[in-house]
N, C-alpha and C. Protein backbone atom coordinates (compact mmCIF):
# COMPACT_ATOMS: atom_id res chain seq x y z
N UNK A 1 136.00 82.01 125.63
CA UNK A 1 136.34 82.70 124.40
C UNK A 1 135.39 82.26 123.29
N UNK A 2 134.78 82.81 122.35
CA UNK A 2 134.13 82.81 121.47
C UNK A 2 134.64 82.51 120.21
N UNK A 3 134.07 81.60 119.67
CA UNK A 3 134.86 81.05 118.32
C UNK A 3 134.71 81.82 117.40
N UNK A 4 135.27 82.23 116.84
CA UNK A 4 135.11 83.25 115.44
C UNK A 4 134.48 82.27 114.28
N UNK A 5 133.42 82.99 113.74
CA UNK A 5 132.45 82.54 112.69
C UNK A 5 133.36 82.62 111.08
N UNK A 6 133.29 81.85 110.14
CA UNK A 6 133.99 81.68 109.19
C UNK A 6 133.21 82.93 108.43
N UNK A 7 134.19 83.67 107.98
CA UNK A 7 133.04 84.79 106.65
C UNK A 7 133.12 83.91 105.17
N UNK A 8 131.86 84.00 104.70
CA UNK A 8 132.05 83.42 103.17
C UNK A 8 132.36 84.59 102.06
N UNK A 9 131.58 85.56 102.27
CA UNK A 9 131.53 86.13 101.13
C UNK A 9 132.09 87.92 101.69
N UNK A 10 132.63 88.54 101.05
CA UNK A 10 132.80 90.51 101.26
C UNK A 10 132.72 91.00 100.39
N UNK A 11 133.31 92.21 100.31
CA UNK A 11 132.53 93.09 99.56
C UNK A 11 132.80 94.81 100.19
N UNK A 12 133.76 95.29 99.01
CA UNK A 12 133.74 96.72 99.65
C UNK A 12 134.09 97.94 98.99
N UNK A 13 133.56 98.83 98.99
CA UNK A 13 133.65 100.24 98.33
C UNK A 13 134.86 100.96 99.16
N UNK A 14 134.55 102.35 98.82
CA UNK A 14 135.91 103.23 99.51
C UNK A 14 135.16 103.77 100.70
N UNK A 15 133.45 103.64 101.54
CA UNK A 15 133.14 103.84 102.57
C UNK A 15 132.50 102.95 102.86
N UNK A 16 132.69 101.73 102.77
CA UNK A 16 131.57 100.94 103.72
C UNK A 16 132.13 99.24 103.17
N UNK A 17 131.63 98.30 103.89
CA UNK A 17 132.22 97.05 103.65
C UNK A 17 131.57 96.30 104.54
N UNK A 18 131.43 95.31 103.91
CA UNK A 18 129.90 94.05 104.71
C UNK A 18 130.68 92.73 103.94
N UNK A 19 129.97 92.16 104.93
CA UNK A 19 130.54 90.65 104.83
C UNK A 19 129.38 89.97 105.07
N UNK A 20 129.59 88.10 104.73
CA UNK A 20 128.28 87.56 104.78
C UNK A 20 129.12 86.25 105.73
N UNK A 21 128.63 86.43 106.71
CA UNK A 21 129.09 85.05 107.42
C UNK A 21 128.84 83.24 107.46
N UNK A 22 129.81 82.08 107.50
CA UNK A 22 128.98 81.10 107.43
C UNK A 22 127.46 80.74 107.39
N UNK A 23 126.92 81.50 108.69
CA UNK A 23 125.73 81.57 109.83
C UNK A 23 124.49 81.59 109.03
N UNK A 24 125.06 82.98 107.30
CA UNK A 24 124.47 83.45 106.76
C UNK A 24 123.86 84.99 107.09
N UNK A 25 124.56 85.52 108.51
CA UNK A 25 124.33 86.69 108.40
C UNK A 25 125.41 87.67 108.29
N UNK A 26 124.76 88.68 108.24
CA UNK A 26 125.06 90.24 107.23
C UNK A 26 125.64 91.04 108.27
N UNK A 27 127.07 91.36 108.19
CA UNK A 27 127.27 93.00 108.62
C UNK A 27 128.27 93.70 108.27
N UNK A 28 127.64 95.05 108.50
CA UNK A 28 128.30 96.05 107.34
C UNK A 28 129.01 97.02 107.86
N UNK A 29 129.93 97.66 107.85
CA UNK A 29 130.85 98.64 108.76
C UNK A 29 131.22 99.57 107.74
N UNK A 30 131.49 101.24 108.52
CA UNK A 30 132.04 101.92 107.77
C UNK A 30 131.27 103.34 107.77
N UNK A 31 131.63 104.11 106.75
CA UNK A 31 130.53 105.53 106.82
C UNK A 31 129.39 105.14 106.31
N UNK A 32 128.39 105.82 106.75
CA UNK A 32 126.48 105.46 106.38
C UNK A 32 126.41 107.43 105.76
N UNK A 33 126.70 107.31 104.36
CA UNK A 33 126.63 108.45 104.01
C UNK A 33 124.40 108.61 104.25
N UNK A 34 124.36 107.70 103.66
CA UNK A 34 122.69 107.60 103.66
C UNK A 34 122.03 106.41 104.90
N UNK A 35 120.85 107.10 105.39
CA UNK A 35 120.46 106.00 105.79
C UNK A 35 119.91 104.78 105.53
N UNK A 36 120.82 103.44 106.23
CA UNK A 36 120.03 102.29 105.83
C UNK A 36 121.35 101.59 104.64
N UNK A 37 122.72 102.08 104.83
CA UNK A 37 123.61 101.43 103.83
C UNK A 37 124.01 100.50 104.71
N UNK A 38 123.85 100.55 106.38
CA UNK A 38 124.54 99.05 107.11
C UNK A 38 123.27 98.17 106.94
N UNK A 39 121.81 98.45 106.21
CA UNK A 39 121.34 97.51 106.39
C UNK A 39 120.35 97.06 107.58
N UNK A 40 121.04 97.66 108.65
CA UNK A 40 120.44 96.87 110.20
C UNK A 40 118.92 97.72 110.49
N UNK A 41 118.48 98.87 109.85
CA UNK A 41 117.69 100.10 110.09
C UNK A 41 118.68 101.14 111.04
N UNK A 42 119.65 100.79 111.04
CA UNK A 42 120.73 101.90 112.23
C UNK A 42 120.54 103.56 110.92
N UNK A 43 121.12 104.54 111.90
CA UNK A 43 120.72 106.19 111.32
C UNK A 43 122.11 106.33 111.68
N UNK A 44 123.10 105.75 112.37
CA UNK A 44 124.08 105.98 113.00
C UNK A 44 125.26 106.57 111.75
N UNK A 45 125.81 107.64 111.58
CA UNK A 45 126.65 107.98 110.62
C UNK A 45 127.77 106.83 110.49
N UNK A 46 128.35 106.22 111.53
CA UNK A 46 129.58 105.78 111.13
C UNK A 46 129.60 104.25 111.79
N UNK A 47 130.46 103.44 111.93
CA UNK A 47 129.83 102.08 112.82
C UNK A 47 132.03 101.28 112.87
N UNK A 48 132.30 101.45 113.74
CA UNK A 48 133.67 100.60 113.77
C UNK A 48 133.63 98.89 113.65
N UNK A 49 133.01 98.73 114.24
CA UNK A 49 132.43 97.72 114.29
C UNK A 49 131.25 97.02 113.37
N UNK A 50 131.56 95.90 113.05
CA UNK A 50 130.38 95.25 112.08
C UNK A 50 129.02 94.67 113.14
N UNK A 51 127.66 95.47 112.48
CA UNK A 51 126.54 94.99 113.44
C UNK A 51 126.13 94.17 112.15
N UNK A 52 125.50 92.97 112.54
CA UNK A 52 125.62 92.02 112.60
C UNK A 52 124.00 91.88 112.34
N UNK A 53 123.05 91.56 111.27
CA UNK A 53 121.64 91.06 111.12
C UNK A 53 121.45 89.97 110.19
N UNK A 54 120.27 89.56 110.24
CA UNK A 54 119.61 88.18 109.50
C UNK A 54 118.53 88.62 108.86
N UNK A 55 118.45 88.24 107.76
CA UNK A 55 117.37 88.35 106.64
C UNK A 55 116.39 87.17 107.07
N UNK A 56 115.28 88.15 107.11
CA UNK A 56 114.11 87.01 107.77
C UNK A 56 113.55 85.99 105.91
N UNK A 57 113.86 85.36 105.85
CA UNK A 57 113.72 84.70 104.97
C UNK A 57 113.47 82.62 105.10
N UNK A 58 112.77 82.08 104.96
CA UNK A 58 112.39 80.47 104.82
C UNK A 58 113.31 79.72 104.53
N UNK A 59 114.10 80.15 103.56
CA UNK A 59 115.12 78.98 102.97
C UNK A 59 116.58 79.79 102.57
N UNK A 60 117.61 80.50 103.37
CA UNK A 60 118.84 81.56 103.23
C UNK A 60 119.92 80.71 102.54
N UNK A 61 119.96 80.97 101.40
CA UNK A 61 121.33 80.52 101.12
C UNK A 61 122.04 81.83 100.25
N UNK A 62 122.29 82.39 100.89
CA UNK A 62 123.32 83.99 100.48
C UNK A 62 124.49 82.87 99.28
N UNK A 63 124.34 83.48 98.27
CA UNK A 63 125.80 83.19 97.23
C UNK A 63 126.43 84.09 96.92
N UNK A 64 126.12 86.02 97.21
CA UNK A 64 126.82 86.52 96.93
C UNK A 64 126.47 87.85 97.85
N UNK A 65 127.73 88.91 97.58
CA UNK A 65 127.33 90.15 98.16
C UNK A 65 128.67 91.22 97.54
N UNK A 66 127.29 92.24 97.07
CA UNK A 66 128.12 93.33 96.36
C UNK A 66 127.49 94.72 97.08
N UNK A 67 128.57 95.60 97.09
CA UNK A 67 128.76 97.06 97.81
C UNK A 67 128.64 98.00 96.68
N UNK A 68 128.15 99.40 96.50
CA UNK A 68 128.59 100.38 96.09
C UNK A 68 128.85 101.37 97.08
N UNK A 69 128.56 102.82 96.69
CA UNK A 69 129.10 104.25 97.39
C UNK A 69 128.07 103.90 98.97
N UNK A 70 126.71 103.42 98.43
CA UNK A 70 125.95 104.18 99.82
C UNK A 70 124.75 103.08 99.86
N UNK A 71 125.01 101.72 99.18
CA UNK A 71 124.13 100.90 99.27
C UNK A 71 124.91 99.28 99.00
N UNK A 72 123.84 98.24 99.37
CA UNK A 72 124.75 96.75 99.38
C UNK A 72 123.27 96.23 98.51
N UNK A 73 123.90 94.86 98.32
CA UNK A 73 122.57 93.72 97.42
C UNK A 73 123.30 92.41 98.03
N UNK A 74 122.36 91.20 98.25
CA UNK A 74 123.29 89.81 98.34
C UNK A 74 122.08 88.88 97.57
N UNK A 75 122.75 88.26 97.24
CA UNK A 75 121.74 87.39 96.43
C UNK A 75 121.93 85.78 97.48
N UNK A 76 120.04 85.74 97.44
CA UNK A 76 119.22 84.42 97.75
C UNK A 76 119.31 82.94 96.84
N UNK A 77 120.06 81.86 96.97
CA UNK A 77 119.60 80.59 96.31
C UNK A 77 119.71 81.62 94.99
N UNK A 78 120.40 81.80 94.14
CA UNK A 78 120.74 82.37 93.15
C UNK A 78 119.69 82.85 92.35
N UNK A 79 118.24 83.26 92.60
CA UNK A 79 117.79 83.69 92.11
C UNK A 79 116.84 85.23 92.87
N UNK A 80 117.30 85.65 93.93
CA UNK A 80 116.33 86.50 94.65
C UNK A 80 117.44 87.76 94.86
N UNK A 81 117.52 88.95 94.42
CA UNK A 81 118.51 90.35 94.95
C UNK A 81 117.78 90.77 96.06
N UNK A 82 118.68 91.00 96.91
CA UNK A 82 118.17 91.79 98.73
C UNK A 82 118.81 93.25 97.94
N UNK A 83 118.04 94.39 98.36
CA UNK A 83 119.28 95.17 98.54
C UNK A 83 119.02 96.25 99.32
N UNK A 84 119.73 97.33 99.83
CA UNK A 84 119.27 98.10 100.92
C UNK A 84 120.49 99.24 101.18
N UNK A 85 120.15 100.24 101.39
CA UNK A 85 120.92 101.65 101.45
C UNK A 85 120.09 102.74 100.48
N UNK A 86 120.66 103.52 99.86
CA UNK A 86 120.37 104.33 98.60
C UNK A 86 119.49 103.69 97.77
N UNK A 87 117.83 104.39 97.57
CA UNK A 87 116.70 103.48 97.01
C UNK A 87 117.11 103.12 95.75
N UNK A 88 117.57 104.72 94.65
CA UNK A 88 117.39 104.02 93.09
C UNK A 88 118.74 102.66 93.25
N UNK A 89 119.68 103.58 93.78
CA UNK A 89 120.81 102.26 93.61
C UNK A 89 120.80 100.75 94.19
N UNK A 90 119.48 100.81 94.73
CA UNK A 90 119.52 99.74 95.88
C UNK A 90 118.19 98.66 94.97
N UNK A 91 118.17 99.36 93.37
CA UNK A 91 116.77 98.79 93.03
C UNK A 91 115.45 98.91 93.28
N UNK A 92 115.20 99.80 93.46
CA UNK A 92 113.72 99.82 94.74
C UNK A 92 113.18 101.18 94.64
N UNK A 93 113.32 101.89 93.74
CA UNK A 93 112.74 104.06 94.06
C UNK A 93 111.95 103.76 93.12
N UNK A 94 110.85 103.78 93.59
CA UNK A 94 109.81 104.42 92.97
C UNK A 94 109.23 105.76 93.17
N UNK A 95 108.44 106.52 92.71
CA UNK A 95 107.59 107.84 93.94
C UNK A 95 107.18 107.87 95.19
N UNK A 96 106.88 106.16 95.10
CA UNK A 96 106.21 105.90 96.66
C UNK A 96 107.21 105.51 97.51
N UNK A 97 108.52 105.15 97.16
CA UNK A 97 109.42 105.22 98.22
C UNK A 97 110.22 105.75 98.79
N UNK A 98 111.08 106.01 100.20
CA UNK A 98 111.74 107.10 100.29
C UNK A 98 113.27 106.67 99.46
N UNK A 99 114.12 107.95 100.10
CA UNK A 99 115.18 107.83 99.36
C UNK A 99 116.28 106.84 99.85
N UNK A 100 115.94 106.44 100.97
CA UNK A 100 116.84 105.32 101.10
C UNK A 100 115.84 104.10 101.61
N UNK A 101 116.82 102.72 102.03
CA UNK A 101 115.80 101.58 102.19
C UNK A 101 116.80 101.17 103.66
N UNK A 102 116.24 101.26 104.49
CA UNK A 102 116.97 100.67 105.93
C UNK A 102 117.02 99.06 106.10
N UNK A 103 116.34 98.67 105.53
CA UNK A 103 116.62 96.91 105.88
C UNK A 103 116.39 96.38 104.44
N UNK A 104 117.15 95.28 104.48
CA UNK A 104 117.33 94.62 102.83
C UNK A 104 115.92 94.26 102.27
N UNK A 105 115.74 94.92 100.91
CA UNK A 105 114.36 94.05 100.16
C UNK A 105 114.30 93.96 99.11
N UNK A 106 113.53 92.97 98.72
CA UNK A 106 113.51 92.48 97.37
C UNK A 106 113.94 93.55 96.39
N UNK A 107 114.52 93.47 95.39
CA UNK A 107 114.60 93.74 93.86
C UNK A 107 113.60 93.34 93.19
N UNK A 108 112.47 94.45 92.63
CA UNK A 108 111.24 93.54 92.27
C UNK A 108 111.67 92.83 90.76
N UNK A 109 111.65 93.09 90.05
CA UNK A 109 112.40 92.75 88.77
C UNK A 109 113.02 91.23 89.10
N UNK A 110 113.86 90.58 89.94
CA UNK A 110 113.92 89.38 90.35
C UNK A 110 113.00 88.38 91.18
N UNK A 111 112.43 88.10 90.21
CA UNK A 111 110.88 87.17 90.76
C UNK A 111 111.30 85.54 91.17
N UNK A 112 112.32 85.34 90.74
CA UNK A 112 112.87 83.96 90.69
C UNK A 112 113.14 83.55 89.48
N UNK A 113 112.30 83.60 88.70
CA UNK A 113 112.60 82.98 87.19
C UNK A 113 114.05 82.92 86.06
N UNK A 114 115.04 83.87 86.83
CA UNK A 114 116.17 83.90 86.70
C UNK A 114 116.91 83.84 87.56
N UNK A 115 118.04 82.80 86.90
CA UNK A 115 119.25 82.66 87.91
C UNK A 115 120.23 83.67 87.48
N UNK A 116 120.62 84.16 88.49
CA UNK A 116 122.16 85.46 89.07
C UNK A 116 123.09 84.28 89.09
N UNK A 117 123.70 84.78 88.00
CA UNK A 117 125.27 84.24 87.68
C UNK A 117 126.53 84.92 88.63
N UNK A 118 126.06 86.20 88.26
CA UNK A 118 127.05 87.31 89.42
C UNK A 118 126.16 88.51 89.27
N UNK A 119 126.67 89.05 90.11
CA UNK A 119 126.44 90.33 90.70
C UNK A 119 127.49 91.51 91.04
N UNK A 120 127.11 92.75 90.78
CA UNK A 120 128.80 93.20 91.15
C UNK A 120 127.91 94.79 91.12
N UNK A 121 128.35 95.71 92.14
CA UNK A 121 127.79 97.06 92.31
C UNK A 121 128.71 97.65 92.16
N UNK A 122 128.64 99.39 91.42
CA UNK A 122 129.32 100.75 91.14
C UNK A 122 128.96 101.54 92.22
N UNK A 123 129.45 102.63 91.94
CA UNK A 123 129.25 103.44 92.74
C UNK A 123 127.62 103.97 93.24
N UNK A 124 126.74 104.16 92.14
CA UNK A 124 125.94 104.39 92.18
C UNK A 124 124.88 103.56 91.79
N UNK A 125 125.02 101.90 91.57
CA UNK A 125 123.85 101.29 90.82
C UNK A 125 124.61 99.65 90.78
N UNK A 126 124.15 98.83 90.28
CA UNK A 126 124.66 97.40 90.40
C UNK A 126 123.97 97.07 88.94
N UNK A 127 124.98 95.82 88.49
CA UNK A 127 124.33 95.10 87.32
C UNK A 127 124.71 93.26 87.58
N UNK A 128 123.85 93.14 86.99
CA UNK A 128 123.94 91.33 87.32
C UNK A 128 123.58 90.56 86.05
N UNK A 129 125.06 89.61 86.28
CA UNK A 129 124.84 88.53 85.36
C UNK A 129 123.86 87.90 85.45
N UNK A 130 122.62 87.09 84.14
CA UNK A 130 121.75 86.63 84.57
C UNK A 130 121.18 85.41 83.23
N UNK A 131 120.58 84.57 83.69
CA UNK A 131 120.64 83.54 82.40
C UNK A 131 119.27 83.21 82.82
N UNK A 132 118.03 82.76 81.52
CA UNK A 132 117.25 81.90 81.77
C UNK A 132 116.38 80.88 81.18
N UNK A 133 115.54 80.52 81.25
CA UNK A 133 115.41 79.26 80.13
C UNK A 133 114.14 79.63 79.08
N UNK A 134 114.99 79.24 77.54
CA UNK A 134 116.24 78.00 77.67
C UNK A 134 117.67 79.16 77.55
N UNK A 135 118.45 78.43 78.26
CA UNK A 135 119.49 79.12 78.55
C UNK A 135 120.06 79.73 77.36
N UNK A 136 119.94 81.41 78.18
CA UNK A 136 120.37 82.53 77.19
C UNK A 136 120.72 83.20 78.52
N UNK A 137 121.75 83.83 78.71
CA UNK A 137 122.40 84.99 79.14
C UNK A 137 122.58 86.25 78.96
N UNK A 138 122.45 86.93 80.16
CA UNK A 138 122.65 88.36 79.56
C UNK A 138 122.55 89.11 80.81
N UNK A 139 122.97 91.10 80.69
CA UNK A 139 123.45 91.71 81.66
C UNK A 139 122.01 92.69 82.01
N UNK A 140 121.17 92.64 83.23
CA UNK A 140 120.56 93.80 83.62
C UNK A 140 121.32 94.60 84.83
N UNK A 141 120.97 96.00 84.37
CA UNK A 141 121.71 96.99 85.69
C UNK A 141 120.42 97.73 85.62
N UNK A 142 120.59 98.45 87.48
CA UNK A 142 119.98 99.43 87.73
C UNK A 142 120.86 100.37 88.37
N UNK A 143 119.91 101.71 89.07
CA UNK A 143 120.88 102.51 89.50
C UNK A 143 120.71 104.20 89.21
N UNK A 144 121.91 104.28 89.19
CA UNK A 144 121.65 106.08 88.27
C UNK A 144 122.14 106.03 87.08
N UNK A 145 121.77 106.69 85.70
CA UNK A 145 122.07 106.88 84.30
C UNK A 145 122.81 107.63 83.74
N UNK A 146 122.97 109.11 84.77
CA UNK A 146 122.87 110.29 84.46
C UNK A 146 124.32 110.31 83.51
N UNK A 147 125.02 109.52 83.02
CA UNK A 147 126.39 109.40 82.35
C UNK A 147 125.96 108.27 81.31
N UNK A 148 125.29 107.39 81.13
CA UNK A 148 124.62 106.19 80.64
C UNK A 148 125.53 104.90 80.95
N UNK A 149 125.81 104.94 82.33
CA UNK A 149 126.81 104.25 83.37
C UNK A 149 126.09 102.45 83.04
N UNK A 150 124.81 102.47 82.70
CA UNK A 150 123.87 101.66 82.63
C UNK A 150 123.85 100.63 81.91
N UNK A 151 124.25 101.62 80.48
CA UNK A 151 124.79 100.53 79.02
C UNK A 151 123.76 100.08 78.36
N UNK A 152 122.41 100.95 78.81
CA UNK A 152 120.92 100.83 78.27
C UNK A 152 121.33 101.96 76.88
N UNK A 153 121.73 102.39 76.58
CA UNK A 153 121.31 103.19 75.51
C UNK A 153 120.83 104.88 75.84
N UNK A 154 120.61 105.21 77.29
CA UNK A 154 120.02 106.10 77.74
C UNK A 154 120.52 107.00 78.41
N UNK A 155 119.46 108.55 79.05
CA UNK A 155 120.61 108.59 80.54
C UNK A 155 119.31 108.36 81.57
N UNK A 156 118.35 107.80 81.49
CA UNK A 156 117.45 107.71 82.46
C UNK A 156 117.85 106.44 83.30
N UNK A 157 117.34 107.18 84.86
CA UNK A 157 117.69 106.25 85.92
C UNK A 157 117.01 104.85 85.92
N UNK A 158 117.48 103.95 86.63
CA UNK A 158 116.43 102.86 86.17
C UNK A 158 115.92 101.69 87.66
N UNK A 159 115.33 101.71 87.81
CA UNK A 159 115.04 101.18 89.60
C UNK A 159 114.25 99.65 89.42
C-alpha cells in the first residue's frame, strides 16, 4: 500500500482545483476549459483524477498556490510567480504568445527583487501582495480589465 503524501497547500475555483504536495509537486483536477489550466501540457478537457508534475526548478520551495476560472500561479521561495493555463490571466500574453501556457512559467514582472506576501487569483487574473526594500508594501494584479477588475485606474488588460 502506498503512503499518501501530505498536501501543503490548495486552491480552487468552481472548475478546476490543484494542490501542492509535501514532495512539492503540483496537481490539478477538474474541467480544462483552456489548454494548459492542469499545467502538465495535457489538451485533455476534463481529468478525475489529479496528474501530478514537478517544476523543473534548482532550489523548490512552493509557499503558495492560487486558482482562477481557467488558469493557476504558485509561488517559488517567496519571491518567483509560476503560472500556467489562460496566457493574459496566467501573466504571460504578449503578441508573441499563444493564448494559453501548458506548463508553468515565470511571471516576468517577478524578477526576485520582491517578496510575495500572498497571492490570491479571480476569475480572470490574480493580484499579489508584495513588499520591497526598504520595506514598503503594496498590491500588483494582472489579468483582464475589461470591468477595471484590476484597481489600476483603467480598463486595459495587463500581462
Amino acid at each position: 500500500m502506498t503512503t499518501p503524501i501530505p498536501v501543503l497547500f490548495m486552491s480552487s475555483s468552481d472548475q478546476l482545483v490543484c494542490v501542492v504536495l509535501s514532495n512539492f509537486s503540483i496537481g490539478c483536477a477538474g474541467y480544462q476549459q483552456i489548454n494548459g489550466a492542469f499545467g502538465d501540457g495535457s489538451s485533455s478537457p476534463s481529468r478525475l483524477d489529479f496528474g501530478f508534475f514537478n517544476l523543473s526548478l534548482p532550489k523548490l520551495n512552493l509557499t503558495n498556490i492560487a486558482v482562477g476560472n481557467a488558469h493557476a500561479c504558485v509561488v517559488d521561495s517567496l519571491t518567483t510567480v509560476f503560472c500556467w493555463g489562460e496566457a493574459i490571466a496566467a501573466g504571460n500574453n504578449t503578441e508573441a504568445t499563444p493564448a494559453s501556457i501548458i506548463v508553468p512559467s515565470p511571471v516576468s514582472f517577478f524578477n526576485g527583487s520582491l517578496k510575495i506576501i500572498e497571492l490570491d487569483c479571480g476569475y480572470d487574473g490574480c493580484c499579489a501582495l508584495v513588499s520591497s526594500t526598504p520595506p514598503q508594501s503594496y498590491v500588483t494584479c494582472w489579468g483582464y480589465n475589461d470591468k477595471g477588475q484590476l484597481g489600476g485606474g483603467t480598463q486595459i488588460n495587463s500581462a
